[in-house]
Protein backbone atom coordinates (compact mmCIF):
# COMPACT_ATOMS: atom_id res chain seq x y z
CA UNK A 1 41.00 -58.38 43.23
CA UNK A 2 44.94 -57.76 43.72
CA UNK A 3 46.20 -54.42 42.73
CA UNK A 4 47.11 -54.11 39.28
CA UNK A 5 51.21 -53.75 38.91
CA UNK A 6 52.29 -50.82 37.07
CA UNK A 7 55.04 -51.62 34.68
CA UNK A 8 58.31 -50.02 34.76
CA UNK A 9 58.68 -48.25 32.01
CA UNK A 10 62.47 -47.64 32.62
CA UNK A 11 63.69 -51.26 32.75
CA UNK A 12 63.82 -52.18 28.41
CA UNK A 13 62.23 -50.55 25.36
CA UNK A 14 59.78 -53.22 25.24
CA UNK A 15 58.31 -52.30 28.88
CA UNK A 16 58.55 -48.70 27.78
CA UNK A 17 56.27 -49.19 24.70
CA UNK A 18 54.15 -51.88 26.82
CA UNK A 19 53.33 -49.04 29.81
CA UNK A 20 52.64 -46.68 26.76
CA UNK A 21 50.15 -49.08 25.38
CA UNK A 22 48.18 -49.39 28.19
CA UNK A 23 47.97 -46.17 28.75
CA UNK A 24 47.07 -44.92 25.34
CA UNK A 25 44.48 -47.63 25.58
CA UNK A 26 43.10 -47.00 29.29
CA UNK A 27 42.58 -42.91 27.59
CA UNK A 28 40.87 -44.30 24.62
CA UNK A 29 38.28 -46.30 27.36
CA UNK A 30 39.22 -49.90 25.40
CA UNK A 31 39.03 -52.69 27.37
CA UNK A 32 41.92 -56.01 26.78
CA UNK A 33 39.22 -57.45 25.23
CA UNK A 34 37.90 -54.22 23.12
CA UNK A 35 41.28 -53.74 21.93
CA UNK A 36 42.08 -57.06 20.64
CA UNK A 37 38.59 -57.22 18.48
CA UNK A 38 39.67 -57.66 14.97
CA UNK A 39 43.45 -59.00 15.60
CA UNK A 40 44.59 -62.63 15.23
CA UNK A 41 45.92 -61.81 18.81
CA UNK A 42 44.36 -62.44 22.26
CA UNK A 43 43.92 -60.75 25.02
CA UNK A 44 46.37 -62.64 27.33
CA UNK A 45 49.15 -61.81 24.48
CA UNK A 46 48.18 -58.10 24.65
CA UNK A 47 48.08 -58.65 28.43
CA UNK A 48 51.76 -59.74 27.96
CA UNK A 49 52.83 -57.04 25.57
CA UNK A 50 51.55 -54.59 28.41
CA UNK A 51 53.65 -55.82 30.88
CA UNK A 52 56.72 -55.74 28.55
CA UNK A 53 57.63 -59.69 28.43
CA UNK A 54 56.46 -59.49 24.71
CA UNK A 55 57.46 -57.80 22.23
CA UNK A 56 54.35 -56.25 19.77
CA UNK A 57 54.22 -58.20 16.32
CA UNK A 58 53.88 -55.77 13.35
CA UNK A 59 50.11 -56.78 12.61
CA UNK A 60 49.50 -55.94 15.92
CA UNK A 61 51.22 -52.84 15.83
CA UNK A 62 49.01 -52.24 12.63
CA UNK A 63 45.73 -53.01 14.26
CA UNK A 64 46.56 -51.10 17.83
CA UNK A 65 47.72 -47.47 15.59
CA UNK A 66 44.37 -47.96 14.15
CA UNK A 67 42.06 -48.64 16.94
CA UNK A 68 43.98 -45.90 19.13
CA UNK A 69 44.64 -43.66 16.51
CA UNK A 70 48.45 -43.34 17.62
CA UNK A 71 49.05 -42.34 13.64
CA UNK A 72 51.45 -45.07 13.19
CA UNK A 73 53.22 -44.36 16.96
CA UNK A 74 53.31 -48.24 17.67
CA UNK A 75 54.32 -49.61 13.76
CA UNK A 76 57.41 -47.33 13.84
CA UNK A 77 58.65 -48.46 17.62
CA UNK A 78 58.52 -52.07 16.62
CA UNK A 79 62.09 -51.87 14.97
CA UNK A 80 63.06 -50.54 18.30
CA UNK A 81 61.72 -53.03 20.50
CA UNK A 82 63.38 -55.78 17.85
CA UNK A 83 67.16 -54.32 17.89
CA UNK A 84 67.07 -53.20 21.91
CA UNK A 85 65.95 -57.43 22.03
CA UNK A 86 68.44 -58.91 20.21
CA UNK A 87 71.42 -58.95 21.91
CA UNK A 88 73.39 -60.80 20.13
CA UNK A 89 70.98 -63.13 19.09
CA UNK A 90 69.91 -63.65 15.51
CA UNK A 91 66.77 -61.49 14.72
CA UNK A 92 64.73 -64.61 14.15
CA UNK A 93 65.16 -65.72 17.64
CA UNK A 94 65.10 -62.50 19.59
CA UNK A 95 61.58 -63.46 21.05
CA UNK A 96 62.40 -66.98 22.17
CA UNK A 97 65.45 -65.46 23.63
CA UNK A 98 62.39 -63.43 25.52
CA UNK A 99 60.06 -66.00 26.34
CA UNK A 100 62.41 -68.45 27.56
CA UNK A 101 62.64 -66.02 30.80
CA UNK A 102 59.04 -66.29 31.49
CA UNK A 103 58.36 -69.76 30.64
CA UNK A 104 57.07 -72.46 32.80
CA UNK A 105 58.05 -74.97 31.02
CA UNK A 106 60.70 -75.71 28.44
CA UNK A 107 60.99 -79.02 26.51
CA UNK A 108 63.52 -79.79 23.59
CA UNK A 109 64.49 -81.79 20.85
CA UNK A 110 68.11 -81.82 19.65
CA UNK A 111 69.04 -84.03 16.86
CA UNK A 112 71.71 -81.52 15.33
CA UNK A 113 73.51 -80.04 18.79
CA UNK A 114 72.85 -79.81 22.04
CA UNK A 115 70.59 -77.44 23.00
CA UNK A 116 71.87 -73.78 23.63
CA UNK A 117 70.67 -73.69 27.12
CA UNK A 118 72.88 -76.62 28.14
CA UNK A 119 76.36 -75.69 25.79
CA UNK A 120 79.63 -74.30 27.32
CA UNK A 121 81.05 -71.61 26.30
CA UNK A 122 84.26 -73.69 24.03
CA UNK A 123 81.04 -75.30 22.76
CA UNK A 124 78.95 -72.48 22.01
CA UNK A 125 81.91 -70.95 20.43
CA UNK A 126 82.81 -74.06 18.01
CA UNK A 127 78.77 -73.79 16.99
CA UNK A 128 79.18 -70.11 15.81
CA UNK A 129 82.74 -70.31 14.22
CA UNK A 130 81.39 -73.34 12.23
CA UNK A 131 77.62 -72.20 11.18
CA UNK A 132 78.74 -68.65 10.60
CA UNK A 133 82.21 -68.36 9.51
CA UNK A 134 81.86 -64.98 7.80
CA UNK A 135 81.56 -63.27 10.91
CA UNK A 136 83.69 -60.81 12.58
CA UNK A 137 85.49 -61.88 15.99
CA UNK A 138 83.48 -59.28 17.74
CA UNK A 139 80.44 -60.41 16.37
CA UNK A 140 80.96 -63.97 17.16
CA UNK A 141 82.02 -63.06 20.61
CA UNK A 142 78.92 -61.10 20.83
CA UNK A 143 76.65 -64.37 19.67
CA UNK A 144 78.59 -66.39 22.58
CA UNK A 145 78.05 -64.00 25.37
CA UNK A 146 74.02 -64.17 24.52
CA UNK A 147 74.02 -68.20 24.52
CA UNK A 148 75.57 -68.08 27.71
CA UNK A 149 73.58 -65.20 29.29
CA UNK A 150 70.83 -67.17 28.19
CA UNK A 151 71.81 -69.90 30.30
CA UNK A 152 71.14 -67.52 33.31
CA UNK A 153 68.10 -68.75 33.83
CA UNK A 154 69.30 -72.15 36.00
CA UNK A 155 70.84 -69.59 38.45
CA UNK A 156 67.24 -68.36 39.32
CA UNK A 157 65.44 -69.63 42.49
CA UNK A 158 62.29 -69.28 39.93
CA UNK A 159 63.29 -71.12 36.74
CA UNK A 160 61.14 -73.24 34.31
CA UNK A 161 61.11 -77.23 34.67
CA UNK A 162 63.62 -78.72 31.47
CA UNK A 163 62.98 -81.42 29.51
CA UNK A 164 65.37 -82.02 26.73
CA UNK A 165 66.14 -85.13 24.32
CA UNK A 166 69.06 -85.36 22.07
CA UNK A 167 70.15 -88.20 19.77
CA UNK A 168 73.44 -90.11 20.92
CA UNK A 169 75.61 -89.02 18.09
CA UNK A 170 75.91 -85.34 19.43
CA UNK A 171 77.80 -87.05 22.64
CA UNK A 172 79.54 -89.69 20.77
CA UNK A 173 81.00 -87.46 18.12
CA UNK A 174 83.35 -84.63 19.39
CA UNK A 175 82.70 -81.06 18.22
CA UNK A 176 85.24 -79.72 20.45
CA UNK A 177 88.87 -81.43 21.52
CA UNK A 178 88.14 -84.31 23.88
CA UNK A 179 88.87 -82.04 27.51
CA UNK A 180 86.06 -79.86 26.56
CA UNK A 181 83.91 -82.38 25.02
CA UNK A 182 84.16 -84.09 29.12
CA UNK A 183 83.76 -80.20 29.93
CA UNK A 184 80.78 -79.90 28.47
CA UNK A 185 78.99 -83.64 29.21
CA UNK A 186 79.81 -82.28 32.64
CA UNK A 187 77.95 -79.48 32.53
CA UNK A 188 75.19 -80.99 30.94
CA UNK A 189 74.84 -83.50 33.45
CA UNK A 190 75.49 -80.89 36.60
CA UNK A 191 72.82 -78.56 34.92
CA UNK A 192 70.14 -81.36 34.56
CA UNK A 193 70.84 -83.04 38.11
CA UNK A 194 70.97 -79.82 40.30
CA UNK A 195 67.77 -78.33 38.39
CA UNK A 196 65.66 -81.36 38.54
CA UNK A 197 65.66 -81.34 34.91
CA UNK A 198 65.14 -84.44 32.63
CA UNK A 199 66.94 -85.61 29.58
CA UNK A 200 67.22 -88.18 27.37
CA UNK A 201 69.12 -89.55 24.79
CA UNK A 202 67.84 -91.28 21.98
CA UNK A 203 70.30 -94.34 20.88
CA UNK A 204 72.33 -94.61 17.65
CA UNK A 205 70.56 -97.88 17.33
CA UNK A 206 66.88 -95.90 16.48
CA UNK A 207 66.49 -95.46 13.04
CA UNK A 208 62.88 -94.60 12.19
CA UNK A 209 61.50 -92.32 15.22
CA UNK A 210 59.12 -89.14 15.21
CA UNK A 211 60.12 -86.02 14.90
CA UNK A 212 62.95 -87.18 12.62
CA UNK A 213 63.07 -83.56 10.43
CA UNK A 214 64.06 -81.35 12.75
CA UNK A 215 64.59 -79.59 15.98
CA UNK A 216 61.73 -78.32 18.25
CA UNK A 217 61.38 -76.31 21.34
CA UNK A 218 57.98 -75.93 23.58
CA UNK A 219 57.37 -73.20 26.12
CA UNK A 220 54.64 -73.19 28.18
CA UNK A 221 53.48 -70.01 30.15
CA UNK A 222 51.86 -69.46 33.74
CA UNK A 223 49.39 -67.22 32.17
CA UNK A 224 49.88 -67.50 28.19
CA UNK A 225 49.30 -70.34 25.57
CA UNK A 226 52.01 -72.70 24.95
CA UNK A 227 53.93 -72.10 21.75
CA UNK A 228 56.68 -74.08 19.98
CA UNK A 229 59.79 -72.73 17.91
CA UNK A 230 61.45 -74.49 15.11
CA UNK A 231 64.43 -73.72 13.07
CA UNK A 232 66.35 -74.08 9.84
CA UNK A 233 69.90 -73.01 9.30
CA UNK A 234 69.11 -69.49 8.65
CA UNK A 235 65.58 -68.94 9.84
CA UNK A 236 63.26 -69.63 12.68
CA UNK A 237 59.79 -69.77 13.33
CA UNK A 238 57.28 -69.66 16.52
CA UNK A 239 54.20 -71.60 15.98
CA UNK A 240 50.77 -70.52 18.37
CA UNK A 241 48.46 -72.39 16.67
CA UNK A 242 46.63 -74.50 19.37
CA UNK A 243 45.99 -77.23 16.92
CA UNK A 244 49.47 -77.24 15.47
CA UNK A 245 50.96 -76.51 19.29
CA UNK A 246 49.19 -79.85 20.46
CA UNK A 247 50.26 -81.98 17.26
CA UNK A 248 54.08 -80.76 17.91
CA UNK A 249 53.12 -82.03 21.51
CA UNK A 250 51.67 -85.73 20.59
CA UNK A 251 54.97 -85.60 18.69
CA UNK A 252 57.50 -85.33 21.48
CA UNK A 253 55.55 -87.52 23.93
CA UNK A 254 55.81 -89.99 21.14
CA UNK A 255 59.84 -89.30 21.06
CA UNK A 256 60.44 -89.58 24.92
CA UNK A 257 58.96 -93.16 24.79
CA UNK A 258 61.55 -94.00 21.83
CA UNK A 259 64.45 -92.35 24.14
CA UNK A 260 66.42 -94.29 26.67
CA UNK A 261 65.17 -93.82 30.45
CA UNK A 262 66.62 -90.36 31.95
CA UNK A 263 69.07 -92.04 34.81
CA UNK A 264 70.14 -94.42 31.77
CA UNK A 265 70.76 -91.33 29.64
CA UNK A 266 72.49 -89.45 32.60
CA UNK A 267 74.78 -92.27 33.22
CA UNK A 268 75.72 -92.32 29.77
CA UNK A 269 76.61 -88.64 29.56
CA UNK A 270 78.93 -89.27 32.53
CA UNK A 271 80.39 -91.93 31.77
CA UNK A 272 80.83 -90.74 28.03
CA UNK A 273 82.56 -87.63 29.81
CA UNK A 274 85.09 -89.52 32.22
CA UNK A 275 85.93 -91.39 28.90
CA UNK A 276 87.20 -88.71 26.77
CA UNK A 277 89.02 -87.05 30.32
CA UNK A 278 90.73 -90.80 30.07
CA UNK A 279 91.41 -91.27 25.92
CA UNK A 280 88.86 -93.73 25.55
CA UNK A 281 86.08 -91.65 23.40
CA UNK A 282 84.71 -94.25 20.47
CA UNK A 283 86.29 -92.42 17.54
């Protein structure tokens, strides 16, 4: 058996209350499997929490201060762990945020804009300034510079395989003025070819097609279940159900086969870009 690897306790406040579990749990003589008797959580989740890459869910906070008998220790950090997580990013999506840097796998639908991971920063900025127009500058700045430090993750040697679909309209339609609409078709296209990603775009011509009420994302994990997040315009939810995770799944494999082919799709974000760089966008 490999040596177990400590975790350091110094890099977030999620590693610092993950170290602190174990060891509270390792004094108490509880095994993974011990401790997780009685949650809704397993033991590779807890495994996860230990090592800091998740952050403890409030039932699980709950059940842990009881088996333990921290007196409450691990309910009152949680708010901690949440705010030193969010970063910028709404509350509701502070975890995926999380995951997405430990995912194997990452597979999207975008039917409303193009996914976060792929957006510029002109983009990204348009997308905030338009959903959320209450906010303060700083605050929108703030929401910005976590999209695109989220997009980090194509910069590691490490990073998860993408698979993303979006419907033709988002490229067709400009958000942003035409030279960063080309900007950020670009991107998208340098992103996907350079990462041996895959996308597809489903054509204006589908009109009935799965998945047609909303936007989905799937993450799978080296050594976690997969889950799947979806959203709403002011909330967000992360689905683990295995049942539920592997109907969401049937779902987008039934999607990619209504989607053009991904060099077709790839050629059309290209040439869609060199046509707004030349005035010839479809208006």
């Amino acid at each position: 058996m490999p040596p177990r690897k400590d975790t350091d306790a110094s890099a977030n406040v999620p590693s610092f209350y993950g170290a602190e579990l174990r060891f509270r749990r390792e004094a108490a003589g509880l095994t993974l499997e011990q401790l997780a008797e009685g949650s809704f959580r397993g033991i590779p989740f807890l495994s996860l929490i230990e090592r800091g890459e998740r952050r403890m869910p409030l039932d699980l906070a709950r059940h842990v201060d009881k088996r333990l008998g921290t007196d409450g220790f691990f309910e009152r950090r949680c708010e901690d762990a949440r705010k030193a997580k969010r970063s910028g990013h709404a509350e509701y999506f502070a975890d995926v945020a999380e995951m997405e840097k430990h995912a194997e796998s990452i597979e999207e639908w975008a039917p409303t804009l193009l996914p976060g991971l792929l957006q510029t920063e002109a983009y990204a900025l348009k997308v905030v300034q338009t959903g959320l127009p209450w906010l303060r500058p700083e605050t929108v700045d703030k929401q910005v510079t976590a999209r695109m430090t989220r997009a980090k993750l194509w910069q590691r040697e490490e990073r998860p395989s993408f698979w993303a679909i979006v419907r033709e309209e988002l490229i067709r339609k400009p958000l942003v003025s035409p030279e960063e609409m080309a900007a950020q078709l670009e991107h998208i296209a340098q992103v996907v070819r350079s990462t041996q990603g895959v996308l597809q775009i489903l054509p204006e011509t589908a009109v009935a097609y799965p998945m047609m009420m909303g936007m989905i994302k799937v993450m799978t994990f080296p050594d976690a279940p997969p889950v799947v997040y979806t959203e709403g315009l002011h909330s967000g939810q992360l689905i683990d159900y295995p049942a539920l995770v592997k109907d969401y799944r049937r779902s987008y494999d039934l999607l990619r086969a209504a989607a053009l082919a991904p060099e077709t799709s790839l050629n059309m974000i290209e040439q869609t870009a060199e046509d707004y760089r030349n005035g010839k966008h479809r208006a």
